[in-house]
PDB file of N, CA and C in Angstrom:
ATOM      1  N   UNK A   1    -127.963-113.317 -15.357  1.00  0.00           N
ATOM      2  CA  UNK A   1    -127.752-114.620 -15.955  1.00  0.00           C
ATOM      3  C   UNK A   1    -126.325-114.704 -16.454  1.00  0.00           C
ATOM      4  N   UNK A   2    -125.717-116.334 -16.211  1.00  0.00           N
ATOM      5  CA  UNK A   2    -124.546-116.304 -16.800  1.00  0.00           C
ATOM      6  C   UNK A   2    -124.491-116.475 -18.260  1.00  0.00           C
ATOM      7  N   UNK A   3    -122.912-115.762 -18.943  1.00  0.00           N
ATOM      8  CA  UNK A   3    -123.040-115.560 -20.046  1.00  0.00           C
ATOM      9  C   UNK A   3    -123.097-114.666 -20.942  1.00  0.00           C
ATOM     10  N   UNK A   4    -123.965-113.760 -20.424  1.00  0.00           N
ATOM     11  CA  UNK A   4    -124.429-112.642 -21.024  1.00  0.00           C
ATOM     12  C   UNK A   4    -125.853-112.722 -21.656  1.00  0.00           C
ATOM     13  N   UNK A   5    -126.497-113.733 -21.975  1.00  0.00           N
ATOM     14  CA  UNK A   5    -127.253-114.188 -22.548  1.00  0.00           C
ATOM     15  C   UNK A   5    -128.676-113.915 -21.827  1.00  0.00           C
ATOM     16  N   UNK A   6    -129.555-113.134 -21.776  1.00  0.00           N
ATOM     17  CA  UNK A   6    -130.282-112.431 -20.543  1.00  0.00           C
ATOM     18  C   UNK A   6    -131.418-112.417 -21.798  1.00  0.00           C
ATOM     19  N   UNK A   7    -131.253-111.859 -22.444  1.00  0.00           N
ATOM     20  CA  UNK A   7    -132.694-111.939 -23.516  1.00  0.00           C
ATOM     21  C   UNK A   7    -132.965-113.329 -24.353  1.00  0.00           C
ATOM     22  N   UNK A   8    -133.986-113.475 -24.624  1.00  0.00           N
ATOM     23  CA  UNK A   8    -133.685-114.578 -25.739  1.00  0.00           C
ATOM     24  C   UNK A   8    -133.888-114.400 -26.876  1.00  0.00           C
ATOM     25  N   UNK A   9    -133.522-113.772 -27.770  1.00  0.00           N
ATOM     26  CA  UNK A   9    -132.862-113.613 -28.656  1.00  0.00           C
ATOM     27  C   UNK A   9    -131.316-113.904 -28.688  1.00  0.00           C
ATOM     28  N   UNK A  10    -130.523-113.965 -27.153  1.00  0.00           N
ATOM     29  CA  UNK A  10    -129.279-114.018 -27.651  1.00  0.00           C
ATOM     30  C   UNK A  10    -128.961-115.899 -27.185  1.00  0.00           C
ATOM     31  N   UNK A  11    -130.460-116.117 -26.549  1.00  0.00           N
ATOM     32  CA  UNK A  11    -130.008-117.590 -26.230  1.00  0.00           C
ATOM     33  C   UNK A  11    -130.442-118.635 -27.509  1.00  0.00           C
ATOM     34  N   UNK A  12    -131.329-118.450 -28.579  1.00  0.00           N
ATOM     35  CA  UNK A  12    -132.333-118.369 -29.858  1.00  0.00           C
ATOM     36  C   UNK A  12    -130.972-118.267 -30.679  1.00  0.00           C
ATOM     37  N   UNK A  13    -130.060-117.364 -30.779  1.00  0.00           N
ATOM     38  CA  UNK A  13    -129.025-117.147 -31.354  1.00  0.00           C
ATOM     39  C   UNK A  13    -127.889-118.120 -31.143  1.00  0.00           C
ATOM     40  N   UNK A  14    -127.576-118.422 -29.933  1.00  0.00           N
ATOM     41  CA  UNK A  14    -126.188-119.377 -29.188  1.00  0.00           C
ATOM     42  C   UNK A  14    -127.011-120.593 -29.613  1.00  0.00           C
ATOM     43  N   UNK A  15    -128.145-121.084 -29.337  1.00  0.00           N
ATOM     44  CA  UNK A  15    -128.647-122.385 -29.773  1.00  0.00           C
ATOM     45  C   UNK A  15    -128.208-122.863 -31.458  1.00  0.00           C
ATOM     46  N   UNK A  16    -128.794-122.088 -31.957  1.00  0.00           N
ATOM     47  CA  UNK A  16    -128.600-121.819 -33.370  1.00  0.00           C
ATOM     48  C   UNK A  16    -127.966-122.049 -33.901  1.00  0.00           C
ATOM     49  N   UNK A  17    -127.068-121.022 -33.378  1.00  0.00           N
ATOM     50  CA  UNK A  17    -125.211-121.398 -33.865  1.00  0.00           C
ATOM     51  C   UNK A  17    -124.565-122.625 -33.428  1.00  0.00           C
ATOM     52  N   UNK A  18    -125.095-123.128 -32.879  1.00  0.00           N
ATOM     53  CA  UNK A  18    -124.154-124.425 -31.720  1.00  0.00           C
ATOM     54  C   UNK A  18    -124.956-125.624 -32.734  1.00  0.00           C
ATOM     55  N   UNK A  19    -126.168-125.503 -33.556  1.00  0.00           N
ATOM     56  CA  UNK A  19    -126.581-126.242 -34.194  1.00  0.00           C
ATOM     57  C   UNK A  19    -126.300-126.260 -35.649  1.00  0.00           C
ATOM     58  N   UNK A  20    -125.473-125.089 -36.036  1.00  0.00           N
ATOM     59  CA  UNK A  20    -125.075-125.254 -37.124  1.00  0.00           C
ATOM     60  C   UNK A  20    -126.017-124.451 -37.767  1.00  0.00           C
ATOM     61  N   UNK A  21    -127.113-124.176 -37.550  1.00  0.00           N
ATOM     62  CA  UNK A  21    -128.444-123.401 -38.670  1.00  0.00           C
ATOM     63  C   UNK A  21    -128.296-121.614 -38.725  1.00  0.00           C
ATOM     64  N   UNK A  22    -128.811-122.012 -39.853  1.00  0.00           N
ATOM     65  CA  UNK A  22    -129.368-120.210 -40.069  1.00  0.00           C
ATOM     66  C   UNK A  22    -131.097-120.306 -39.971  1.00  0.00           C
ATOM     67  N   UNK A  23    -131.052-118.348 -39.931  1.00  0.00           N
ATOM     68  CA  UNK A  23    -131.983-118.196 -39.891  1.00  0.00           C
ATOM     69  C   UNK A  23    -133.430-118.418 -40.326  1.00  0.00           C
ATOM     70  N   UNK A  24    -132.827-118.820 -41.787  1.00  0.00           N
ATOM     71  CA  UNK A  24    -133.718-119.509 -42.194  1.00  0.00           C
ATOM     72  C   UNK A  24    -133.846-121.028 -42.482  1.00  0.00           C
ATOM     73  N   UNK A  25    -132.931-121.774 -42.169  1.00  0.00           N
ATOM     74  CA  UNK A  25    -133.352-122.810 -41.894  1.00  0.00           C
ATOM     75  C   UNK A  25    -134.069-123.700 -40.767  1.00  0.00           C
ATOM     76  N   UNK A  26    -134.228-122.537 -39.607  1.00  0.00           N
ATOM     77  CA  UNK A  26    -134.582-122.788 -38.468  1.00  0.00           C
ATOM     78  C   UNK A  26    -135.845-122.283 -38.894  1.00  0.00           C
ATOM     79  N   UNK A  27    -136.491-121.389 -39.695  1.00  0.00           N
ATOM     80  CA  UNK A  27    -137.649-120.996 -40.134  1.00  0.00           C
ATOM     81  C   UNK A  27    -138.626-122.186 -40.570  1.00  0.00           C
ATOM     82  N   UNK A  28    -137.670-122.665 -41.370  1.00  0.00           N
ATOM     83  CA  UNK A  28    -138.306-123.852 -42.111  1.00  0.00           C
ATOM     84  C   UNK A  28    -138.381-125.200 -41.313  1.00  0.00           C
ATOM     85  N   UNK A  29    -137.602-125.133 -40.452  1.00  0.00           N
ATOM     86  CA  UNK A  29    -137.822-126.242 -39.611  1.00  0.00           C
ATOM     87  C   UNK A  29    -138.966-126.178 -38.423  1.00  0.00           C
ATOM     88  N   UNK A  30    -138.837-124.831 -38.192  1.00  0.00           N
ATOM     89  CA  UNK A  30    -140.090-124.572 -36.900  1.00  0.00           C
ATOM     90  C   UNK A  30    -141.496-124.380 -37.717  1.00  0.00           C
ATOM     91  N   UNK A  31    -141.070-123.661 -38.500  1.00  0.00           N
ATOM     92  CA  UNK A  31    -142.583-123.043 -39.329  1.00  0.00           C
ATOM     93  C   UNK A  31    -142.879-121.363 -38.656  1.00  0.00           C
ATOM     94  N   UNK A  32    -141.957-121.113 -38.177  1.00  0.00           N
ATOM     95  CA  UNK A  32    -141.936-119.831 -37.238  1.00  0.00           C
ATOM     96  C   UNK A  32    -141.005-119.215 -38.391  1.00  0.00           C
ATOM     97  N   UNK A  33    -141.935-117.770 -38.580  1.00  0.00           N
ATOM     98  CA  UNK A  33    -141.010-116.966 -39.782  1.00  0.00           C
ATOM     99  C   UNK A  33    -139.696-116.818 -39.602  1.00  0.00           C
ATOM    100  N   UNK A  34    -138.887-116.267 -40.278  1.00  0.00           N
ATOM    101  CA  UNK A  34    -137.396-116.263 -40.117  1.00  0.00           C
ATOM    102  C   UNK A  34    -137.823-114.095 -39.484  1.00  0.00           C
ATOM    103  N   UNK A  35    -138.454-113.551 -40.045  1.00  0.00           N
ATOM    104  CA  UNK A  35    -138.619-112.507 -39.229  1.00  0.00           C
ATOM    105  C   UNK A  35    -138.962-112.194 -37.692  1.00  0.00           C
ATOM    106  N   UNK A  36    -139.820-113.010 -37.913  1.00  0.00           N
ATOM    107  CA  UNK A  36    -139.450-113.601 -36.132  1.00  0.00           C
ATOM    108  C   UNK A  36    -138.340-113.618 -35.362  1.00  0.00           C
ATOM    109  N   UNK A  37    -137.767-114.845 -35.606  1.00  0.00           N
ATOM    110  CA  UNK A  37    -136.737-115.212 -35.579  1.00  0.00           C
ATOM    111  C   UNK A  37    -135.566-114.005 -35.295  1.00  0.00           C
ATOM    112  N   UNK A  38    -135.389-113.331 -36.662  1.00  0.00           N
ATOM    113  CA  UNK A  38    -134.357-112.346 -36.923  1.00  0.00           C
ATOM    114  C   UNK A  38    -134.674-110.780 -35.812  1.00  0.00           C
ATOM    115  N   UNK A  39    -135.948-110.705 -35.587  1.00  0.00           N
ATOM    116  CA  UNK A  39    -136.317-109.707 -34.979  1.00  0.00           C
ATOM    117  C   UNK A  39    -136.148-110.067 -32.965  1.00  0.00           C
ATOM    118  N   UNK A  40    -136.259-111.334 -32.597  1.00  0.00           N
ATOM    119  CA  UNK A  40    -135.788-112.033 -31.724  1.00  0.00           C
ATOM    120  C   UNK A  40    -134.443-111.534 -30.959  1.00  0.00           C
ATOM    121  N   UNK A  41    -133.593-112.389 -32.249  1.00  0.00           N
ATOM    122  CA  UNK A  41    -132.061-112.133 -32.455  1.00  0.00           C
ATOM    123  C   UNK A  41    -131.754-110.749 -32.301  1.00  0.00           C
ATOM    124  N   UNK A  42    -132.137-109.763 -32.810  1.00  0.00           N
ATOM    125  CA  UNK A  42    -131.475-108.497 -33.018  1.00  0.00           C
ATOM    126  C   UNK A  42    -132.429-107.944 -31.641  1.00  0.00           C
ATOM    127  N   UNK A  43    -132.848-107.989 -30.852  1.00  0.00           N
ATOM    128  CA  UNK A  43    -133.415-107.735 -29.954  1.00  0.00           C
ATOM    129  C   UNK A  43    -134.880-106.657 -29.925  1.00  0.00           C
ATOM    130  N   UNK A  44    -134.854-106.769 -31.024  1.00  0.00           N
ATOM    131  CA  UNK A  44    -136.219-106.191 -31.619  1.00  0.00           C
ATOM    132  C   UNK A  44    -137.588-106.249 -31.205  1.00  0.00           C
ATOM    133  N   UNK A  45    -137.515-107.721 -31.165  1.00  0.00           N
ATOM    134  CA  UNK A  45    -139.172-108.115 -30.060  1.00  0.00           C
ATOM    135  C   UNK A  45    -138.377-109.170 -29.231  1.00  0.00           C
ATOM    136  N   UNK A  46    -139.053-109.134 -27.744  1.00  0.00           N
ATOM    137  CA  UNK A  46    -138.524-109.462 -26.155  1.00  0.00           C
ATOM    138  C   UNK A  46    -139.080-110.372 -25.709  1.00  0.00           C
ATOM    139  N   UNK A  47    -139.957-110.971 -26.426  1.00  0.00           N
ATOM    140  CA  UNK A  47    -140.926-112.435 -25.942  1.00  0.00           C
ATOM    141  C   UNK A  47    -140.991-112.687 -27.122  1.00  0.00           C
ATOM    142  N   UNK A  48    -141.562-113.970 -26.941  1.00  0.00           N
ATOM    143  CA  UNK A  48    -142.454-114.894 -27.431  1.00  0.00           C
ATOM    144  C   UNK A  48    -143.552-115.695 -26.617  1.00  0.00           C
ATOM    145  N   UNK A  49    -144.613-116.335 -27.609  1.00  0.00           N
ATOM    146  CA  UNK A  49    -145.777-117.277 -27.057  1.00  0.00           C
ATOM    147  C   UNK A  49    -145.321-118.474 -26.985  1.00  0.00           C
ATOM    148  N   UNK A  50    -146.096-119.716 -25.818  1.00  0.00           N
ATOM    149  CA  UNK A  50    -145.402-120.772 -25.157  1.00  0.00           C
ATOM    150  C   UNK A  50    -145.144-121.449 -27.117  1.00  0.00           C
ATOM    151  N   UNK A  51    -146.194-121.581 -27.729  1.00  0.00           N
ATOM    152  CA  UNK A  51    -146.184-122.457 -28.670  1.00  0.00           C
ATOM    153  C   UNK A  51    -145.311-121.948 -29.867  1.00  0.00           C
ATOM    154  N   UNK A  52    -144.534-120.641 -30.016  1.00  0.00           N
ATOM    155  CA  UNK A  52    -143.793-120.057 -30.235  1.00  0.00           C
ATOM    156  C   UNK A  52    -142.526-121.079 -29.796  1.00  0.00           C
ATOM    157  N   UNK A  53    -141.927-120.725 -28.482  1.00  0.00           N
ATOM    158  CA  UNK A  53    -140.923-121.386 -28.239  1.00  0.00           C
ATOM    159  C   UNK A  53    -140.697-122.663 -28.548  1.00  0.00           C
ATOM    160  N   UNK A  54    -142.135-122.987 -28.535  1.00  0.00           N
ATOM    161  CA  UNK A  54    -141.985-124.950 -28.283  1.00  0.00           C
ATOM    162  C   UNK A  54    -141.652-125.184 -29.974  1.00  0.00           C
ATOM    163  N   UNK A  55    -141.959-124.038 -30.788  1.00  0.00           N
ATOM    164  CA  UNK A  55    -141.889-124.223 -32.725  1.00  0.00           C
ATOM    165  C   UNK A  55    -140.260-124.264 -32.588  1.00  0.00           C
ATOM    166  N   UNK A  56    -139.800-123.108 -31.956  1.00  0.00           N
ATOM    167  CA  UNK A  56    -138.137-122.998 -32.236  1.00  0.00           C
ATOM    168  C   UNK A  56    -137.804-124.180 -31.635  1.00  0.00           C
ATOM    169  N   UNK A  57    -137.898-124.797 -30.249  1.00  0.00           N
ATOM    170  CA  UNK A  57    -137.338-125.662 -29.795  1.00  0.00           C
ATOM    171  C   UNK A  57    -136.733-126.867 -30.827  1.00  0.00           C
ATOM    172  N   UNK A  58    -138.359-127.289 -31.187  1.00  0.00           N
ATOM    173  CA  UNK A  58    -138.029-127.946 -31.908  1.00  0.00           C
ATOM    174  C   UNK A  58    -137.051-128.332 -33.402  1.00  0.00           C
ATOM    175  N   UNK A  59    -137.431-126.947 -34.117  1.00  0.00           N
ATOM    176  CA  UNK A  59    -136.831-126.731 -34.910  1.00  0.00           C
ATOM    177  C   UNK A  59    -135.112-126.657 -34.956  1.00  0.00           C
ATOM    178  N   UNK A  60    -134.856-126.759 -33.834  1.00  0.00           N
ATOM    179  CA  UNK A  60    -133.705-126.300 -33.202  1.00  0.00           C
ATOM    180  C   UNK A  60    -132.830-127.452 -32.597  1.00  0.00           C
ATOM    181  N   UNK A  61    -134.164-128.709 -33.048  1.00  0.00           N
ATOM    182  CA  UNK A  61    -133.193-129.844 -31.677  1.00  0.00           C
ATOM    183  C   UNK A  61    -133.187-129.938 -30.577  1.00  0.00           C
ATOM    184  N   UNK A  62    -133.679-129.340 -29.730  1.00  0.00           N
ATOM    185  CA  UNK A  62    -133.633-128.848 -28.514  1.00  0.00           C
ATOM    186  C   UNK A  62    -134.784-129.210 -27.788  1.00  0.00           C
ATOM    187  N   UNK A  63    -134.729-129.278 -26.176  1.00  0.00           N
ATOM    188  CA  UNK A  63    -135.824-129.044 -25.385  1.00  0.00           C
ATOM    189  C   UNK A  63    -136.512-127.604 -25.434  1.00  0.00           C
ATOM    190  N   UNK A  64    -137.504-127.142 -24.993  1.00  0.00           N
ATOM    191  CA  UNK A  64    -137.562-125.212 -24.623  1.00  0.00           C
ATOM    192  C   UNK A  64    -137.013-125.133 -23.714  1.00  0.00           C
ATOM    193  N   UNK A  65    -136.362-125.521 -22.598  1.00  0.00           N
ATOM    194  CA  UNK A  65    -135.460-125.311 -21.309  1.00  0.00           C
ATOM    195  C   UNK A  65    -134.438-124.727 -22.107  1.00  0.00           C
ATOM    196  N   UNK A  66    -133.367-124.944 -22.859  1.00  0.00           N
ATOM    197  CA  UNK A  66    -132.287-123.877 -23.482  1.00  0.00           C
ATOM    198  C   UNK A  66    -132.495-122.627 -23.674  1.00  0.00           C
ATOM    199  N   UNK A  67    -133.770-122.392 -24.552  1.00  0.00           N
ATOM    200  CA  UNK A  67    -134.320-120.584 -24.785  1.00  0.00           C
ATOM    201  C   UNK A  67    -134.688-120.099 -23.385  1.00  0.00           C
ATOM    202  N   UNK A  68    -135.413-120.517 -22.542  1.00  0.00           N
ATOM    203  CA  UNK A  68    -135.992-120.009 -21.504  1.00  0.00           C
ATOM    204  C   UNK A  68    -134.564-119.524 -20.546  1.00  0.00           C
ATOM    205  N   UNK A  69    -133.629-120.239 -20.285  1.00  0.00           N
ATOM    206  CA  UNK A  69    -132.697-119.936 -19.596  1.00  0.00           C
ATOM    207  C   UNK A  69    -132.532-120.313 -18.068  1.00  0.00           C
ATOM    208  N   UNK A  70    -132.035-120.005 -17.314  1.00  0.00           N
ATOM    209  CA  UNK A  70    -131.532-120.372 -15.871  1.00  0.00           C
ATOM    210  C   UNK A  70    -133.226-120.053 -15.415  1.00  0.00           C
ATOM    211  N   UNK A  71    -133.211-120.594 -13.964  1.00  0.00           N
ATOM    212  CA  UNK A  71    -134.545-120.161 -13.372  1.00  0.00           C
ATOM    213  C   UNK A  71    -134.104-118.867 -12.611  1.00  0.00           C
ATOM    214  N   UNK A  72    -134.253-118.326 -11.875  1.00  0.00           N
ATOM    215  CA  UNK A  72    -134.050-117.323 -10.904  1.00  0.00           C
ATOM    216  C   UNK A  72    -133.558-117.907  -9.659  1.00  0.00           C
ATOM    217  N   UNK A  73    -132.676-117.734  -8.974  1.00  0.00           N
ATOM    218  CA  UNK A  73    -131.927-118.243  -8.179  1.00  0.00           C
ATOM    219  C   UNK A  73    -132.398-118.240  -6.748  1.00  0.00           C
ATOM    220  N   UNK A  74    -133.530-118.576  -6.270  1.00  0.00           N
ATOM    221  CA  UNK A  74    -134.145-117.426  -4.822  1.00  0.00           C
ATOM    222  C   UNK A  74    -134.731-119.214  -4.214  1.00  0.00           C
ATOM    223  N   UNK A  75    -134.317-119.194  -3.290  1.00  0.00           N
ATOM    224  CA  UNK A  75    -134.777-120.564  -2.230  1.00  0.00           C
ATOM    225  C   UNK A  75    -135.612-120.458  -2.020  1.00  0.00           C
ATOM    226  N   UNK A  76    -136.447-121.577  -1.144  1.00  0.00           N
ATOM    227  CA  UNK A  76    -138.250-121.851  -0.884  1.00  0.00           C
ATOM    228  C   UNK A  76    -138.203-120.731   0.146  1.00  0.00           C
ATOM    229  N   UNK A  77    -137.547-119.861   0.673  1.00  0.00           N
ATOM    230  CA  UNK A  77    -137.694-119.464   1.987  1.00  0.00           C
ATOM    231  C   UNK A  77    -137.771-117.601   1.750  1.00  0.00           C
ATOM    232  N   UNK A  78    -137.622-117.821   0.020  1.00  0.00           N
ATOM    233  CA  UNK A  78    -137.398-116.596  -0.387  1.00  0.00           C
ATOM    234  C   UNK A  78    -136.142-115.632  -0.011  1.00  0.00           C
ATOM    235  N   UNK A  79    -135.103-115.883   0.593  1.00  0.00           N
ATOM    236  CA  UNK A  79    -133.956-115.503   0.288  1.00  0.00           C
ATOM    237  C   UNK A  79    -133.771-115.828  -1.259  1.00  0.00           C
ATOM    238  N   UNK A  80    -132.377-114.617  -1.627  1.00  0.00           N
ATOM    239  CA  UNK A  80    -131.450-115.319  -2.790  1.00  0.00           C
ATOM    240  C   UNK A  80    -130.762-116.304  -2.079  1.00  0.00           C
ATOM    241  N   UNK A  81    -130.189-116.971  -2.983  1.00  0.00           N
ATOM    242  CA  UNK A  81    -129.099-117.936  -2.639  1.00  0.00           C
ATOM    243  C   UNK A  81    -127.571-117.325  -2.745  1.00  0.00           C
ATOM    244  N   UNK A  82    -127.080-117.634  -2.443  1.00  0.00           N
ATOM    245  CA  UNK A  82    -125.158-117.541  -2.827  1.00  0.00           C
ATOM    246  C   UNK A  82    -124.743-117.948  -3.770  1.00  0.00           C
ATOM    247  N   UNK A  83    -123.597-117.361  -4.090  1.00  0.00           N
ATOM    248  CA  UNK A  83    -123.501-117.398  -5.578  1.00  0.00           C
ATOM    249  C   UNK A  83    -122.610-118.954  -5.502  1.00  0.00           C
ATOM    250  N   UNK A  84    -122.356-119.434  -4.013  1.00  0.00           N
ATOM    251  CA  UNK A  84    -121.495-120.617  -4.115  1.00  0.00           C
ATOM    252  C   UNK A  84    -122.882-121.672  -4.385  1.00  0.00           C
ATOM    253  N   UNK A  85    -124.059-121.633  -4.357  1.00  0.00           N
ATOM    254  CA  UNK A  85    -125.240-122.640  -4.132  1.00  0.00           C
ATOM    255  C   UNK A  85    -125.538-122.555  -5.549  1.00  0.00           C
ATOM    256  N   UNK A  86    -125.406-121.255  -5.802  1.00  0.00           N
ATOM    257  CA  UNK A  86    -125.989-121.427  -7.393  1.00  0.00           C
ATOM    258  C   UNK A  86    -125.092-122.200  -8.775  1.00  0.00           C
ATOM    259  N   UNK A  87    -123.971-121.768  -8.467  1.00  0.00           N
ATOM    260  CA  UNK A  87    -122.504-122.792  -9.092  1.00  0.00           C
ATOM    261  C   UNK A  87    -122.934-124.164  -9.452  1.00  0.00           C
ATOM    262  N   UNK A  88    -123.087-124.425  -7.288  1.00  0.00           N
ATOM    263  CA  UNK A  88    -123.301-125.942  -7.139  1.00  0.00           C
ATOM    264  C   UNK A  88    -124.493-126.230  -7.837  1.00  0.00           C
ATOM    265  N   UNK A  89    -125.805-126.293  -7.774  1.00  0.00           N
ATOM    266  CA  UNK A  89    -127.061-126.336  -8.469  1.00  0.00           C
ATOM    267  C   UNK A  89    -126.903-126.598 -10.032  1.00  0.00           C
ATOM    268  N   UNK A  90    -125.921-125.413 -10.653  1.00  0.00           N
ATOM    269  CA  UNK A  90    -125.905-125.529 -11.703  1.00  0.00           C
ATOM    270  C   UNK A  90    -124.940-126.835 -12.245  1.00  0.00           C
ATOM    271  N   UNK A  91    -123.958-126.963 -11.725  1.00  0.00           N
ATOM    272  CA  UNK A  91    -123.069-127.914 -11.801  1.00  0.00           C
ATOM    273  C   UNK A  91    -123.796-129.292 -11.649  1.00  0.00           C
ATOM    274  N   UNK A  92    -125.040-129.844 -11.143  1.00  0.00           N
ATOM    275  CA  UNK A  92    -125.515-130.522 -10.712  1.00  0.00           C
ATOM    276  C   UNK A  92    -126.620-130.975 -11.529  1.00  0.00           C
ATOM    277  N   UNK A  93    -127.305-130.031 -12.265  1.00  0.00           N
ATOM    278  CA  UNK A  93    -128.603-130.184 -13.225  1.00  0.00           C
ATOM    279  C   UNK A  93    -127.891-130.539 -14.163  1.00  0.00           C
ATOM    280  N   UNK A  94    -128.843-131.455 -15.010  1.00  0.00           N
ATOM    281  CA  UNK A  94    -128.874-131.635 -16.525  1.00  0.00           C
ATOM    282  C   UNK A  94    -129.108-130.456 -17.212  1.00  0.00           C
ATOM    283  N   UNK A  95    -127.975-130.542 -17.964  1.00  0.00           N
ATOM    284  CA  UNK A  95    -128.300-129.602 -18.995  1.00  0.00           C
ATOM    285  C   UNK A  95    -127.982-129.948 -20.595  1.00  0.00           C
ATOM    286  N   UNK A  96    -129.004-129.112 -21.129  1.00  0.00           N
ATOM    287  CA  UNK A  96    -128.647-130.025 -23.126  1.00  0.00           C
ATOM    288  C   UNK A  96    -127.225-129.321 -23.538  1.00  0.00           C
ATOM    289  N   UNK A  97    -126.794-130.357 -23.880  1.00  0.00           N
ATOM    290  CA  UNK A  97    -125.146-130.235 -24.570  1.00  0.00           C
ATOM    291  C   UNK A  97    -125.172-130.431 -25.895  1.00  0.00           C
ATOM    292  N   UNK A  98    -124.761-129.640 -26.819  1.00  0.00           N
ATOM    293  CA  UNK A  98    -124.920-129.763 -28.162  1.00  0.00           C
ATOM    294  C   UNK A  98    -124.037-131.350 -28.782  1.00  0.00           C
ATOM    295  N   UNK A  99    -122.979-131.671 -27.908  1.00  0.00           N
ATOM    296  CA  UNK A  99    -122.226-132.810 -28.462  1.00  0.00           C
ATOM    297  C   UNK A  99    -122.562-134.194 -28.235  1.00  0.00           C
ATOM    298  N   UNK A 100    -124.030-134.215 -27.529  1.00  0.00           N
ATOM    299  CA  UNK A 100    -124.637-135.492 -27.310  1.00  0.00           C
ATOM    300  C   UNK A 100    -126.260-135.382 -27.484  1.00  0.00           C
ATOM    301  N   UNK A 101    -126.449-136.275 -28.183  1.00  0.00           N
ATOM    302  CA  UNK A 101    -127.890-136.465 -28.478  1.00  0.00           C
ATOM    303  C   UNK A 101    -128.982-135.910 -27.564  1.00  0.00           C
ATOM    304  N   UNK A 102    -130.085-135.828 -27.535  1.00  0.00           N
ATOM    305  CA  UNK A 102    -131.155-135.884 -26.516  1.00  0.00           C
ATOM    306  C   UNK A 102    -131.105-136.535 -25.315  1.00  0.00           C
ATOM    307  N   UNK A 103    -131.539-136.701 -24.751  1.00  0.00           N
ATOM    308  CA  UNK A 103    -132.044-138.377 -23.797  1.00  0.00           C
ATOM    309  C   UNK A 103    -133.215-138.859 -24.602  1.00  0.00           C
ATOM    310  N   UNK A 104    -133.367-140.475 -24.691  1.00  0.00           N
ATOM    311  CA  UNK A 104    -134.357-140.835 -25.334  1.00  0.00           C
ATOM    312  C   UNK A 104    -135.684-140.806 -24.469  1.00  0.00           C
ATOM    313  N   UNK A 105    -136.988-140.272 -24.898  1.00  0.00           N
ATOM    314  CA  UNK A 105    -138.195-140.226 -24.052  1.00  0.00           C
ATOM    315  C   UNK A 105    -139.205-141.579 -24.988  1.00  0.00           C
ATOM    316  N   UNK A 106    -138.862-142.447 -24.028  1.00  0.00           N
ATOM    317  CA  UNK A 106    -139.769-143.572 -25.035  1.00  0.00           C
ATOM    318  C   UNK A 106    -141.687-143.494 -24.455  1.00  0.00           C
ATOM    319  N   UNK A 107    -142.216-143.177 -25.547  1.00  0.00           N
ATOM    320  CA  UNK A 107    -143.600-142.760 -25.537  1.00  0.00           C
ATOM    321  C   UNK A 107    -144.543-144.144 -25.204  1.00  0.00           C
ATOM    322  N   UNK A 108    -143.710-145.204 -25.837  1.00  0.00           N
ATOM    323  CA  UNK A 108    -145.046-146.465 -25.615  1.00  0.00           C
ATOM    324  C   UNK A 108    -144.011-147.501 -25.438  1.00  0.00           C
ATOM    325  N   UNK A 109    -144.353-148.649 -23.887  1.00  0.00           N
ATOM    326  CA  UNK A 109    -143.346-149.452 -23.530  1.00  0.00           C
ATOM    327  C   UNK A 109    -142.852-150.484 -24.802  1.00  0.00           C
ATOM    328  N   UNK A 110    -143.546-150.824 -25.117  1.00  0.00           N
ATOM    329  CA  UNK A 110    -143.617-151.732 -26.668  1.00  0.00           C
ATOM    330  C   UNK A 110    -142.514-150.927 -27.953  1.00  0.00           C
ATOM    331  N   UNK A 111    -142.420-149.637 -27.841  1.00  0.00           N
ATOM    332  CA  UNK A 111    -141.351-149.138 -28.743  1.00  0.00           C
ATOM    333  C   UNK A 111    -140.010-148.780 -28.357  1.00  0.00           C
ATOM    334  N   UNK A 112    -139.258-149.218 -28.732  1.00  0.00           N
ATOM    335  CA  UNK A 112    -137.751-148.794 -28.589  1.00  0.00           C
ATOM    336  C   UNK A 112    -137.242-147.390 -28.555  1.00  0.00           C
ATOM    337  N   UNK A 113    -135.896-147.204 -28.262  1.00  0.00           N
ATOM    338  CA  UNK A 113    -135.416-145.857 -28.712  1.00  0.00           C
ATOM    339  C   UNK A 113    -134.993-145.730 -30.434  1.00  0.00           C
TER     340      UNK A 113
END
């Protein structure tokens, strides 16, 4: 993965920081302990549960697509791809940028963003 960022703890961490929070305020915002959290970060424990992530996500601002990370790079045909396809791909997807809002997901046609 590019970056360096291969565990998540260190992507849990780059989110974090790019949001301005500490550890424990991301605690308090997810409801997910800050030991968690901190044990995450320091690479201590190597997973988490889906509803786990989806606590930080939130807590965090974020979609769970940021913690989870890149997909694995391998075509329908099961080759890898090239590292020129994967560039392009990446260059091409949406991805969450800390310097612009969400996209708005409007839940009921009748409500606004």
């Amino acid at each position: 993965m590019a970056g360096g960022e291969a565990h998540l703890g260190d992507r849990v961490a780059r989110v974090r920081r790019l949001a301005g929070l500490t550890q424990e305020q991301v605690a308090e915002r997810s409801g997910v302990s800050v030991d968690v959290i901190r044990k995450l970060e320091q690479h201590r424990k190597h997973s988490a549960r889906l509803p786990t992530l989806h606590a930080l996500a939130k807590g965090l601002g974020v979609e769970v697509t940021p913690l989870l990370g890149d997909p694995p790079a391998v075509a329908s045909n099961g080759a890898p791809d090239t590292p020129e396809l994967v560039e392009l791909r990446r260059a091409v997807m949406p991805r969450w940028c800390p310097s612009r809002p969400p996209p708005c997901r409007r839940r009921k046609a009748t409500r606004g963003c």
